[in-house]
Protein backbone atom coordinates (compact mmCIF):
# COMPACT_ATOMS: atom_id res chain seq x y z
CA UNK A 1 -36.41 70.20 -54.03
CA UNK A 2 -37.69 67.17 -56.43
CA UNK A 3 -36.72 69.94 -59.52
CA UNK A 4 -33.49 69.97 -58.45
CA UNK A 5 -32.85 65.90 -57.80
CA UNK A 6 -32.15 65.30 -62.37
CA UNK A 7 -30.41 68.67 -62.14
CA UNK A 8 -27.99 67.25 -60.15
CA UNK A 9 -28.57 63.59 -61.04
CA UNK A 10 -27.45 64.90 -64.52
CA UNK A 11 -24.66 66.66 -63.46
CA UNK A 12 -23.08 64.10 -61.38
CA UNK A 13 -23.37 61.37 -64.65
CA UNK A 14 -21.52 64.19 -66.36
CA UNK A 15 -18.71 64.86 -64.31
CA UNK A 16 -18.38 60.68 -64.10
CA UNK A 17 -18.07 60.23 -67.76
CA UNK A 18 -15.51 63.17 -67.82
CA UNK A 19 -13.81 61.85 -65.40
CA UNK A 20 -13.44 58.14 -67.49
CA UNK A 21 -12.72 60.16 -70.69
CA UNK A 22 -9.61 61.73 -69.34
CA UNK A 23 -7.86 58.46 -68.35
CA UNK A 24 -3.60 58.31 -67.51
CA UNK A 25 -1.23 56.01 -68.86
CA UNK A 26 1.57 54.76 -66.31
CA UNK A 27 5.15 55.20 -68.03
CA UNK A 28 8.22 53.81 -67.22
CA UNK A 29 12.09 53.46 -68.36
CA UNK A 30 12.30 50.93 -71.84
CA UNK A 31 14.84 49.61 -69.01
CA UNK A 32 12.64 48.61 -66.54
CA UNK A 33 11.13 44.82 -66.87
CA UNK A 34 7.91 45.17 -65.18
CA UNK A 35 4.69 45.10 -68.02
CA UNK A 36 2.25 45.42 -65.70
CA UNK A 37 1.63 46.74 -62.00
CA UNK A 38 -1.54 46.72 -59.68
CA UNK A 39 -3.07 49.50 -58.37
CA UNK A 40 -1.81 48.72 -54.81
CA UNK A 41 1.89 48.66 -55.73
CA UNK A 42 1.41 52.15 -57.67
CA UNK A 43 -0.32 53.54 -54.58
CA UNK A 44 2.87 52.21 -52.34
CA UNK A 45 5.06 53.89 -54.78
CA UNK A 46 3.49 57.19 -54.89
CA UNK A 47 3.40 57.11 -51.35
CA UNK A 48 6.91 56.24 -51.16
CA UNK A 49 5.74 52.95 -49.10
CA UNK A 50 7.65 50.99 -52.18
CA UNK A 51 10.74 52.41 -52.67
CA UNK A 52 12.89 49.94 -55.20
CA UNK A 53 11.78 47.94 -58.00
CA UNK A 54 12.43 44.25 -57.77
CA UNK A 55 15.60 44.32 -59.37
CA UNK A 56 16.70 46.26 -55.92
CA UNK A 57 17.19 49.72 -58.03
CA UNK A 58 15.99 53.00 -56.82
CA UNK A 59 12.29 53.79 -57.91
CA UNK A 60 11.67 57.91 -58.60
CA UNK A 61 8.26 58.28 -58.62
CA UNK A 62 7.07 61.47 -60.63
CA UNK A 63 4.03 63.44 -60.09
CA UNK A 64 2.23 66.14 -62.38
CA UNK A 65 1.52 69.34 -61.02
CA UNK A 66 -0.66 69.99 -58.36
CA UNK A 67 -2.96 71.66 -60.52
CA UNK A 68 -3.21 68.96 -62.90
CA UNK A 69 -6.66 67.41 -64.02
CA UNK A 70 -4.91 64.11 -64.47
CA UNK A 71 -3.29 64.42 -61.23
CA UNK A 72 -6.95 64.88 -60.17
CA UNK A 73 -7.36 61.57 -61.22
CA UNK A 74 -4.65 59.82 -60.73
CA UNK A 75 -4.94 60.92 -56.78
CA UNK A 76 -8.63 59.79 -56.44
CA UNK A 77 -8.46 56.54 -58.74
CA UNK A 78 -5.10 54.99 -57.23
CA UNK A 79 -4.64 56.55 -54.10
CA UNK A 80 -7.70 57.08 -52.95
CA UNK A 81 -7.39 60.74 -51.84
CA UNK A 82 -7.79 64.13 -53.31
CA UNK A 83 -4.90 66.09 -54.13
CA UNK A 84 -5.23 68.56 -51.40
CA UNK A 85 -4.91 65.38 -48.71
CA UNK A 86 -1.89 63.91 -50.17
CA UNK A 87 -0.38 67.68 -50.29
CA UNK A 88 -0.99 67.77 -46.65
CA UNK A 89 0.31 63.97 -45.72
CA UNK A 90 3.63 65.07 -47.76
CA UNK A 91 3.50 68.36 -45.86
CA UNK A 92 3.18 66.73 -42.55
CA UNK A 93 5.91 64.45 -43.43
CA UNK A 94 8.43 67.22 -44.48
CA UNK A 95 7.71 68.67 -41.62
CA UNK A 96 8.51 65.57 -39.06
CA UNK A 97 11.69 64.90 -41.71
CA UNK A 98 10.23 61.12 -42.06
CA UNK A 99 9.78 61.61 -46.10
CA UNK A 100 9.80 64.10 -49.38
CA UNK A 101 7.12 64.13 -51.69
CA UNK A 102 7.61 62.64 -55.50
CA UNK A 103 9.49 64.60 -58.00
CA UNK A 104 6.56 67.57 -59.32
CA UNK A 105 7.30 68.49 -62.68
CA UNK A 106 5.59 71.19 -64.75
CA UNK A 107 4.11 69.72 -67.92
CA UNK A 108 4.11 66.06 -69.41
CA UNK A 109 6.96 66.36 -71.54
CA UNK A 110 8.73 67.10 -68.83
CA UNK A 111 7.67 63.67 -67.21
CA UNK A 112 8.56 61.83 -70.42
CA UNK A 113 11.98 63.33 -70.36
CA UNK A 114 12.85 62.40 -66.78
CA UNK A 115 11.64 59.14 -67.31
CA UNK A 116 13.37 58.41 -70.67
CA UNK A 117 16.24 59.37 -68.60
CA UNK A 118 16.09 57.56 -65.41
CA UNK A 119 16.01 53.85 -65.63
CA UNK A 120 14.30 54.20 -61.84
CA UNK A 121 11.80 56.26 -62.97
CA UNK A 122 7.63 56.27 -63.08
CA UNK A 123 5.64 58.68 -63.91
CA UNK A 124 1.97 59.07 -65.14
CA UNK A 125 0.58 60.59 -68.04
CA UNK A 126 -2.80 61.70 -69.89
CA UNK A 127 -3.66 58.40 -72.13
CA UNK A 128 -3.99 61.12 -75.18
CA UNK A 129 -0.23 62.18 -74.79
CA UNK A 130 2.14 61.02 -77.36
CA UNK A 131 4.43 58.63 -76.44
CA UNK A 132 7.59 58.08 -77.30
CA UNK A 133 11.01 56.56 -75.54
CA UNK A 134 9.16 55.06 -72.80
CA UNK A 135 7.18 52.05 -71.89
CA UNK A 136 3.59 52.11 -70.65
CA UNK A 137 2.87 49.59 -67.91
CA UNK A 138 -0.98 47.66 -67.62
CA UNK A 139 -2.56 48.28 -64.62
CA UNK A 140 -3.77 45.40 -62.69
């Protein structure tokens, strides 16, 4: 067993610095006047708990595809869940009729595009993406 213990002492520092190197940016509308946000209003907004910005517009929050690495890390960094939970909370609330899940779109360009085009719009990206058309917020 005490082989094993920097075997997998190794292999969890690994996946943490993998993890760090594949960090998201936050984008939003040029439109929209927020700069910053803190982790606890993006987690609201994912989970639809903050629905309208404080200008009283619409907020359309936009996730990446369940499959997604950065989705990955998105989930576990700001809400605190894995993918496969916050499936299953949108699930059970599609089910009941209380709530939808965000917008899923297919690839980041995609998410750049909708939010280019919708003033209301966040979305998150990988921090290696190029960016273009839309504003990247600091996270608090």
């Amino acid at each position: 067993m005490k082989k094993f213990i920097p075997i997998l002492l190794f292999l969890f520092l690994t996946s943490l610095t993998e993890i760090s190197a594949q960090s998201f940016n936050v984008i939003v509308n040029e439109a929209n006047d927020a700069e910053t946000i803190s982790q606890s209003e993006l987690a609201d907004i994912f989970m639809k708990e903050k629905e309208s910005w404080n200008d009283g517009s619409n907020i359309i929050a936009i996730d990446q595809k369940a499959n997604s690495d950065i989705r990955r890390i998105f989930s576990a960094q700001i809400l605190g869940e894995s993918v496969g939970a916050i499936r299953s909370h949108w699930q059970q609330a599609a089910f009941s009729g209380s709530a939808s899940a965000p917008v899923e779109l297919s690839n980041e360009q995609q998410i750049i595009a909708f939010v280019k085009a919708n003033p209301g719009a966040i979305g998150y990206i990988s921090s290696t993406t190029e960016i273009s058309g839309v504003k990247v917020l600091n996270i608090d």
